[in-house]
N, C-alpha and C. Protein backbone atom coordinates (compact mmCIF):
# COMPACT_ATOMS: atom_id res chain seq x y z
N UNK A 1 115.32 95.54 128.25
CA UNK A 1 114.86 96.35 127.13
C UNK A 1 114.84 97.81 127.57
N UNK A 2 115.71 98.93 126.85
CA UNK A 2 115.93 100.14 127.22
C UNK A 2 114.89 100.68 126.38
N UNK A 3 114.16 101.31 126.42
CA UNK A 3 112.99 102.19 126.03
C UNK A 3 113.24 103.79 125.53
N UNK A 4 112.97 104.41 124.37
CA UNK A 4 113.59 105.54 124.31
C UNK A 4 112.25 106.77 124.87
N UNK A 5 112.76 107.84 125.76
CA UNK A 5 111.78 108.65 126.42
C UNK A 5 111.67 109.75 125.20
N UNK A 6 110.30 109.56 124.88
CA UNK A 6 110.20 110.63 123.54
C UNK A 6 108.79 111.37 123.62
N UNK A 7 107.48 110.78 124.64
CA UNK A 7 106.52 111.09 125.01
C UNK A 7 106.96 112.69 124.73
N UNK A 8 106.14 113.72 124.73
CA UNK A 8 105.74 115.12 125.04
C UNK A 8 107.72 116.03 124.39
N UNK A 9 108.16 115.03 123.12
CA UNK A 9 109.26 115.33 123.18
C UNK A 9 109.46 116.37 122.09
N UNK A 10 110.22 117.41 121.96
CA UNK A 10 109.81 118.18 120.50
C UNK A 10 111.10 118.14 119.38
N UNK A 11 111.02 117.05 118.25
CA UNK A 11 112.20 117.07 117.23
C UNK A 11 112.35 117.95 116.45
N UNK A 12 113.86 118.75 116.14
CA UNK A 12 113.91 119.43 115.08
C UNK A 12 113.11 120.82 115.15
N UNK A 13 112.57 120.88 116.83
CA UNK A 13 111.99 122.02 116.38
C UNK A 13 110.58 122.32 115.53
N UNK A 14 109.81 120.93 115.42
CA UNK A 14 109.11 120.89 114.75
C UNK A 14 108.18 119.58 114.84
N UNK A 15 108.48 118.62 115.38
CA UNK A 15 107.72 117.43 115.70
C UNK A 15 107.54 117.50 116.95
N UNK A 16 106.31 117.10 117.35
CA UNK A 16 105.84 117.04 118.92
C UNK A 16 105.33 115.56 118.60
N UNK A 17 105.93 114.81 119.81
CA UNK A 17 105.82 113.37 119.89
C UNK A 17 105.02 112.67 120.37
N UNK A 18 103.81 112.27 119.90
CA UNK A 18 101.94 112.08 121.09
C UNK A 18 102.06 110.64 121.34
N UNK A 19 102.58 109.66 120.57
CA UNK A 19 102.21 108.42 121.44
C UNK A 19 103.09 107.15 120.55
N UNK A 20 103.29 106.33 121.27
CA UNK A 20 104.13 105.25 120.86
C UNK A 20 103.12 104.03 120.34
N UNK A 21 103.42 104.01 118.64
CA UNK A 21 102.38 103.17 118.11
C UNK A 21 102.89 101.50 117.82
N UNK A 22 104.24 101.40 118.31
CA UNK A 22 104.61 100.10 118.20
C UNK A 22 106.35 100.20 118.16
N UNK A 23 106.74 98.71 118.65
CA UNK A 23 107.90 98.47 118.74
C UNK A 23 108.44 97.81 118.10
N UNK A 24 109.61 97.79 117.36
CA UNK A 24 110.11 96.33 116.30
C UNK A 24 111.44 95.26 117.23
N UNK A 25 112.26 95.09 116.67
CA UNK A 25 113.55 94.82 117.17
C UNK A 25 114.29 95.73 117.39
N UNK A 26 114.43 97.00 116.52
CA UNK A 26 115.70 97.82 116.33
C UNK A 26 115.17 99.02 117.04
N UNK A 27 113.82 99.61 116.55
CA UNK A 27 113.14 101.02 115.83
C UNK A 27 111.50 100.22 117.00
N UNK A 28 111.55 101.74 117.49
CA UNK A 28 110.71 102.20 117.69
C UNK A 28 109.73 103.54 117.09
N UNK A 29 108.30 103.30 117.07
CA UNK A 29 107.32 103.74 115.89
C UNK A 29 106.42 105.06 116.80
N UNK A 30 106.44 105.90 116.61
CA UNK A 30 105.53 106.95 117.55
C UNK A 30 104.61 108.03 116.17
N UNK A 31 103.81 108.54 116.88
CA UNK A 31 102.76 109.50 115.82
C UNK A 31 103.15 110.56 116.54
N UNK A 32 102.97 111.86 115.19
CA UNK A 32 103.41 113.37 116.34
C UNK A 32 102.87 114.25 115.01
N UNK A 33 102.94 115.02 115.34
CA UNK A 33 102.46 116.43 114.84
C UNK A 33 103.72 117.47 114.35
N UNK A 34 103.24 117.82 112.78
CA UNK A 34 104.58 118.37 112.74
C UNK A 34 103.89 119.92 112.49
N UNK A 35 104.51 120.32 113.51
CA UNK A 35 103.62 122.08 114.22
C UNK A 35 104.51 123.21 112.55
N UNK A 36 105.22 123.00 111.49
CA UNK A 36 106.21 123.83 110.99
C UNK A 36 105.19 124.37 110.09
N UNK A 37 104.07 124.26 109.54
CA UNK A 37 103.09 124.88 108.82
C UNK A 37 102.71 126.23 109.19
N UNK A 38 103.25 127.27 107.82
CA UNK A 38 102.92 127.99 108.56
C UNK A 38 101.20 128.29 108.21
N UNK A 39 100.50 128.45 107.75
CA UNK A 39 99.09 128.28 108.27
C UNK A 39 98.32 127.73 109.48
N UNK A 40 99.27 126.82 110.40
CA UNK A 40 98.31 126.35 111.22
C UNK A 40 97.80 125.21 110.99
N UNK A 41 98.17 124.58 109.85
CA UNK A 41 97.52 123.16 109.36
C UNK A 41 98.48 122.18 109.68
N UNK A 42 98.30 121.66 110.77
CA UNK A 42 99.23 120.81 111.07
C UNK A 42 99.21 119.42 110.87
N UNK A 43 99.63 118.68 110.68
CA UNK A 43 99.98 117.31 110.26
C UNK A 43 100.64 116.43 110.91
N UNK A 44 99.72 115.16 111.00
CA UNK A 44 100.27 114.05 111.98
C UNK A 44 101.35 112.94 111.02
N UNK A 45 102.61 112.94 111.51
CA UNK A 45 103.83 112.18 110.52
C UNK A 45 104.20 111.31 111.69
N UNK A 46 105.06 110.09 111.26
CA UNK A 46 105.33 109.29 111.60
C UNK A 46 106.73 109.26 112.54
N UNK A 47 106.91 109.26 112.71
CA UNK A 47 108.46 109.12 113.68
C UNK A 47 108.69 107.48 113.99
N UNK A 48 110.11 107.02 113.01
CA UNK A 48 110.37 105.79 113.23
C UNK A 48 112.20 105.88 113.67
N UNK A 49 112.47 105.46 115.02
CA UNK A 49 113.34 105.76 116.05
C UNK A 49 114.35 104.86 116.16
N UNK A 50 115.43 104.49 115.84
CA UNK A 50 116.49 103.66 115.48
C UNK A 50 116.70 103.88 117.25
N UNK A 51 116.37 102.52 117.80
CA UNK A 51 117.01 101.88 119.09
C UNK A 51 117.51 100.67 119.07
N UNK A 52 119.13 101.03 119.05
CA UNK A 52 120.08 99.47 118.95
C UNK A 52 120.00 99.12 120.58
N UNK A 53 119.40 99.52 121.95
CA UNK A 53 119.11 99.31 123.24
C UNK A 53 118.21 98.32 123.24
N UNK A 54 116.97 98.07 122.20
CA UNK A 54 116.11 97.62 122.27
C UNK A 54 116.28 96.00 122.82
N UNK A 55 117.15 95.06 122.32
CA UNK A 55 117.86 93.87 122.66
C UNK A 55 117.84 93.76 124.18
N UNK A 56 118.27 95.33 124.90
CA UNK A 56 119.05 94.53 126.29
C UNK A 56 120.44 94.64 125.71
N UNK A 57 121.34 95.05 125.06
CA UNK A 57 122.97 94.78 125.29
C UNK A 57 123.59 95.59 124.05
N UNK A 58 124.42 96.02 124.54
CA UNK A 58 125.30 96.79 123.56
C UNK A 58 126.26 95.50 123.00
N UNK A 59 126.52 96.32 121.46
CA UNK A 59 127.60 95.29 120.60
C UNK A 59 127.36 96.79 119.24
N UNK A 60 128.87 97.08 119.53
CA UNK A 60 129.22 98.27 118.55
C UNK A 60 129.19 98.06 117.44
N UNK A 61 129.67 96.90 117.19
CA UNK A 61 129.41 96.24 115.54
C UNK A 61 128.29 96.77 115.31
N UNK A 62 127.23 96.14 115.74
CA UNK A 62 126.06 95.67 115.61
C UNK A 62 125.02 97.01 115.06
N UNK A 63 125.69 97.73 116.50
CA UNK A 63 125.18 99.56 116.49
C UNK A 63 125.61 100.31 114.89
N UNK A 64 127.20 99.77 114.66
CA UNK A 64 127.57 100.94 113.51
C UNK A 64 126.41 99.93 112.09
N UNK A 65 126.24 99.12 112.20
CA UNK A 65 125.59 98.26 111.27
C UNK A 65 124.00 98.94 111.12
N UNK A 66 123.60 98.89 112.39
CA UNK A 66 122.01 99.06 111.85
C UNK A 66 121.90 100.36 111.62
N UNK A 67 122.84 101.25 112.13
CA UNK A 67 122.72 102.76 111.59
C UNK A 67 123.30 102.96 110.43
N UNK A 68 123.83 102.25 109.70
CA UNK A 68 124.44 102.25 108.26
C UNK A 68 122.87 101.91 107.59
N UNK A 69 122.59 101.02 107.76
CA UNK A 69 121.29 100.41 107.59
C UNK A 69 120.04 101.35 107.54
N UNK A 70 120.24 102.06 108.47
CA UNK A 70 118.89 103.31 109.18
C UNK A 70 119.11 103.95 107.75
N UNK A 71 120.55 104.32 107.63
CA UNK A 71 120.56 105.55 107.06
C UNK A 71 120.33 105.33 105.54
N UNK A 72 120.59 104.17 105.38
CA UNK A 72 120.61 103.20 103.65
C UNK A 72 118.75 103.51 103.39
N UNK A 73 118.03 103.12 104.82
CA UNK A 73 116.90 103.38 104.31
C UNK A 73 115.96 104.66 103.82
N UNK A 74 116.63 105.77 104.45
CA UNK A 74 115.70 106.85 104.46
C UNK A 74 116.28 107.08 103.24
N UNK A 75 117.64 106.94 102.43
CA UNK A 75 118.08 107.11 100.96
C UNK A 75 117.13 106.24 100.11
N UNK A 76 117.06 104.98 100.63
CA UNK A 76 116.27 104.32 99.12
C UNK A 76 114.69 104.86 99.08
N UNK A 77 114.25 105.48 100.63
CA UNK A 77 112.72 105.99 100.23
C UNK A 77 112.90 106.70 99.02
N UNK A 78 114.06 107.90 99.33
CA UNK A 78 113.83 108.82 98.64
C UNK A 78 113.92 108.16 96.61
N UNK A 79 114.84 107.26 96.66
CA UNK A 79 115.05 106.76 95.19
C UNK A 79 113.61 105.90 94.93
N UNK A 80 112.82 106.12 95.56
CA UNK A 80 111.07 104.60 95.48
C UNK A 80 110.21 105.31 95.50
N UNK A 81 110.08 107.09 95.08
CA UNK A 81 108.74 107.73 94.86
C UNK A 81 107.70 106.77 94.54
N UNK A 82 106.47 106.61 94.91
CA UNK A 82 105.51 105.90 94.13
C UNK A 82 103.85 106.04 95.07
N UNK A 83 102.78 105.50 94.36
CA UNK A 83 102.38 105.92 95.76
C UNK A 83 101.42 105.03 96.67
N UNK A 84 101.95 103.70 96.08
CA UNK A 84 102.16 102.66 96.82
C UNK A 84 103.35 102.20 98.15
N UNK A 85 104.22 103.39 98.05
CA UNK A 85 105.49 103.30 98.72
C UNK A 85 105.31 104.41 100.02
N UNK A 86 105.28 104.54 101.19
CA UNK A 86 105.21 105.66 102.38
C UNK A 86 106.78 106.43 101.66
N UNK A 87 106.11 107.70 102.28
CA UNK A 87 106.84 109.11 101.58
C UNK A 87 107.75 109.24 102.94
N UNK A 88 109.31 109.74 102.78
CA UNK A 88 109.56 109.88 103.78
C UNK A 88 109.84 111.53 103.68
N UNK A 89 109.94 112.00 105.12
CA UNK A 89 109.74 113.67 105.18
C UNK A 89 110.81 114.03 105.72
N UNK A 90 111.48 113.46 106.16
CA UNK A 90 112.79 114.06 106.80
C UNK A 90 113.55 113.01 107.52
N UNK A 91 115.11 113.24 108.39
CA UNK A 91 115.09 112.47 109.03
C UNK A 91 116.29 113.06 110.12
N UNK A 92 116.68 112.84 110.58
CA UNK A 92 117.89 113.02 111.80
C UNK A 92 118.35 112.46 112.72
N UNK A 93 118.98 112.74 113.62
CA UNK A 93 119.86 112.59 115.08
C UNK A 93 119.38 113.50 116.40
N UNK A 94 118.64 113.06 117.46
CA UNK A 94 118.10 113.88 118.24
C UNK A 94 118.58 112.87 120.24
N UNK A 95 118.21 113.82 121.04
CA UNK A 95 118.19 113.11 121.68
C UNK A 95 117.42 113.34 122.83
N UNK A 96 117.01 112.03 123.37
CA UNK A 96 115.79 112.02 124.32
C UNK A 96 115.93 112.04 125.55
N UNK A 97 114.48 112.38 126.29
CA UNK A 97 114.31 112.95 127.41
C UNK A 97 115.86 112.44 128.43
N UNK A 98 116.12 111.45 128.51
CA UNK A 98 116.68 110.68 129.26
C UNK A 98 118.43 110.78 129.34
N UNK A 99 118.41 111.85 127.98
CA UNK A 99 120.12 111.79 127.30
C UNK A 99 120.34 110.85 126.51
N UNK A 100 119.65 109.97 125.80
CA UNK A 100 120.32 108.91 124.78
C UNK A 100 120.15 109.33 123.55
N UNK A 101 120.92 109.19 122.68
CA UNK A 101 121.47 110.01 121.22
C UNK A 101 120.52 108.73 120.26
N UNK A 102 119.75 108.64 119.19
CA UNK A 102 119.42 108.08 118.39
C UNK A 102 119.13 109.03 117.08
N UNK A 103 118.62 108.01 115.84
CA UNK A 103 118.27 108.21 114.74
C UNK A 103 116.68 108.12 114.27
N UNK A 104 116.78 109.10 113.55
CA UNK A 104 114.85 108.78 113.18
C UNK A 104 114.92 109.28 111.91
N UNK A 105 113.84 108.83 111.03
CA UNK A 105 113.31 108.97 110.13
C UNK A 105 111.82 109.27 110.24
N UNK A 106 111.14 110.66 109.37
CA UNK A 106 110.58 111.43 109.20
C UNK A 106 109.26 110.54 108.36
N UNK A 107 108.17 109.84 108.78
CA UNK A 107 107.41 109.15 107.57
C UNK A 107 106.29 109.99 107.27
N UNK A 108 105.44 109.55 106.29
CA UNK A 108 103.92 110.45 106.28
C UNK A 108 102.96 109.33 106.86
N UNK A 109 102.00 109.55 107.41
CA UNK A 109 101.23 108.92 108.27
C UNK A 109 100.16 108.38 107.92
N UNK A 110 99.96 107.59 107.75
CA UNK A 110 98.57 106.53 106.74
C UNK A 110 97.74 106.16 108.07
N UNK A 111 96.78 106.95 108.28
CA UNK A 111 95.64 105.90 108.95
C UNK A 111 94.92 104.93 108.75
N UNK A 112 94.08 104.15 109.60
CA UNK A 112 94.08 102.98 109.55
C UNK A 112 94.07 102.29 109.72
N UNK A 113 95.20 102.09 110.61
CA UNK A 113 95.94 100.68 111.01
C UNK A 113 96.58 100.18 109.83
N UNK A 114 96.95 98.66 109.84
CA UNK A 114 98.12 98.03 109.23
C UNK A 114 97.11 96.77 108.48
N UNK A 115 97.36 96.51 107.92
CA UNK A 115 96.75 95.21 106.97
C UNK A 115 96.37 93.93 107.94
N UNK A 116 97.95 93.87 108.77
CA UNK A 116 97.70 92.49 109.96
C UNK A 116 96.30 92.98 110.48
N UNK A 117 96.03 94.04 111.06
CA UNK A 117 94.87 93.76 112.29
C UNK A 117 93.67 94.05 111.57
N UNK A 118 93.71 94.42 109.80
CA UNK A 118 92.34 94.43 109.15
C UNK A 118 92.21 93.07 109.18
N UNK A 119 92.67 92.17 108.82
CA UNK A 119 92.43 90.78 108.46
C UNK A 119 92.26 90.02 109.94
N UNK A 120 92.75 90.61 111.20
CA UNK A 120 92.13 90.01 112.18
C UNK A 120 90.80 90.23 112.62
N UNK A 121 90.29 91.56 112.32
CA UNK A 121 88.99 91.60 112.35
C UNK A 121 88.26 91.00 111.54
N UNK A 122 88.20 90.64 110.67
CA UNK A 122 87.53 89.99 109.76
C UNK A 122 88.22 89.33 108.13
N UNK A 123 87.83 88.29 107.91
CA UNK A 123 88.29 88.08 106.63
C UNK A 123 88.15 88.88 105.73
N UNK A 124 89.14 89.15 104.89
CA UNK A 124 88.87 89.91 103.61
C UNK A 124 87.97 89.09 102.49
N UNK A 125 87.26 89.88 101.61
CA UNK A 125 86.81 89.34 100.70
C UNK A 125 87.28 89.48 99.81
N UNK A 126 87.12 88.19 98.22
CA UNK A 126 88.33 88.32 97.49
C UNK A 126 88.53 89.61 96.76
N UNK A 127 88.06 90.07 96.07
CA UNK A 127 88.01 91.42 95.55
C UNK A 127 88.75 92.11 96.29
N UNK A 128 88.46 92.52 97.65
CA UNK A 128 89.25 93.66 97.82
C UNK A 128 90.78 93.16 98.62
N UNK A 129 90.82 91.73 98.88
CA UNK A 129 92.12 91.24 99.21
C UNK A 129 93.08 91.34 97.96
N UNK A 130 92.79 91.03 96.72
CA UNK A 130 93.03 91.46 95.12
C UNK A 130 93.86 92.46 95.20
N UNK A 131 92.76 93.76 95.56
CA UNK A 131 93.32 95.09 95.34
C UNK A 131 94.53 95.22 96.33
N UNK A 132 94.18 94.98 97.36
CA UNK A 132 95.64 94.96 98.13
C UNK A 132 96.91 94.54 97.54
N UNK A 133 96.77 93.02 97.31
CA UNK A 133 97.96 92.74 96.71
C UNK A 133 98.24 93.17 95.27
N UNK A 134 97.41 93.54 94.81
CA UNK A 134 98.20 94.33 93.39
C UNK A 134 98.38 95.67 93.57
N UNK A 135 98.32 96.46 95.10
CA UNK A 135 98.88 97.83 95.33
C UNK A 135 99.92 97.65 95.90
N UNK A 136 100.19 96.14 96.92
CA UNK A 136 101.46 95.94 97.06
C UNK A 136 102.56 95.72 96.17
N UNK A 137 102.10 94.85 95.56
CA UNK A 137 102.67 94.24 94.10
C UNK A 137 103.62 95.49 93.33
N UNK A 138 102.33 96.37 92.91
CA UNK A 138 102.98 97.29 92.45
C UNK A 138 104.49 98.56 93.04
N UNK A 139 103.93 98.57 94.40
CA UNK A 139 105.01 99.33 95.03
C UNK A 139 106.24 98.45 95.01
N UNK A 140 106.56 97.34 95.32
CA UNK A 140 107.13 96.65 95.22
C UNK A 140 107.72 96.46 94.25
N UNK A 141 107.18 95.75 92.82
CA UNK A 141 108.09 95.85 91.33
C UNK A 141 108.65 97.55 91.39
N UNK A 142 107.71 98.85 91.58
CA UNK A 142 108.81 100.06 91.29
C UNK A 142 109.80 99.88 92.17
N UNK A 143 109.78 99.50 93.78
CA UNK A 143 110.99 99.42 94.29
C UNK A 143 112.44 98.80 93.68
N UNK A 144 111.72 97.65 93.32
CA UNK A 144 112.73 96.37 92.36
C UNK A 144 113.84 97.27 91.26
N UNK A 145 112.91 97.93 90.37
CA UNK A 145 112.83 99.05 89.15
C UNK A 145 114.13 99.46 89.74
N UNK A 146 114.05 100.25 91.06
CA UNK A 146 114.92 101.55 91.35
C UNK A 146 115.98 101.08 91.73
N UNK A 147 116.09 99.52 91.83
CA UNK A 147 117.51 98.67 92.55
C UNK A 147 117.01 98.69 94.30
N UNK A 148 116.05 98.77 94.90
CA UNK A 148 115.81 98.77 96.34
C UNK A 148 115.02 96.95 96.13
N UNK A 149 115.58 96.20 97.01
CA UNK A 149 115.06 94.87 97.42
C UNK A 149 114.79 95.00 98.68
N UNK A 150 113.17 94.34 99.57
CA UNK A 150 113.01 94.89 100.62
C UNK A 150 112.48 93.82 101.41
């Protein structure tokens, strides 16, 4: 598993990269600060990192596929305004500490945590398990709406 070096990394001129919040198969997930305000009000956004290394093995197919894919996604954010749906803020081609060329997409940053590790702390109660799924629900049918299946 090749790891992408992005710690203390600065994208675009404008993202500073603070910590790696999780790994998938493809994409790696980091939080950073996007310093471009000019007031000084800076804002913590998401950085989600297209690594076809992640496997252990190159297969070019595979590579031109999930970056067709990468790139299919940061288009349908933009067609799924809603605000049940994460906003995406930008996205590009950069490359890290190490010399390896990847793709990222620009997210807005929901604190929190993730639904999985609310429900490991404790059961939800029904009411507000409810509201969840009818805020999912909803992002979801507008996705449907816009032609995005997910």
């Amino acid at each position: 598993m090749t790891e992408l070096k992005l710690l203390q990394c600065r994208l675009d001129g404008r993202y500073d990269v603070e910590e790696c919040l999780g790994r998938g198969s493809y994409a790696e997930i980091y939080a950073a600060c996007d310093r471009s305000a000019a007031d000084e009000q800076f804002r913590k956004v998401v950085i989600k990192a297209l690594n076809v290394l992640l496997q252990g093995y190159q297969d070019p197919e595979l590579e031109r596929t999930l970056i067709q894919n990468f790139q299919n996604e940061a288009v349908a954010l933009d067609r799924v305004r809603h605000p049940n749906i994460i906003s995406r803020l930008g996205h590009g081609t950069a490359i890290d500490l190490s010399g390896t060329a990847f793709h990222y997409i620009v997210l807005e940053y929901l604190g929190g945590g993730d639904l999985a590790m609310l429900c490991r702390r404790a059961p939800l109660k029904l009411d507000r398990a409810l509201q969840y799924l009818q805020q999912i629900c909803a992002g979801l049918a507008h996705a449907h709406v816009c032609g995005v299946i997910h």
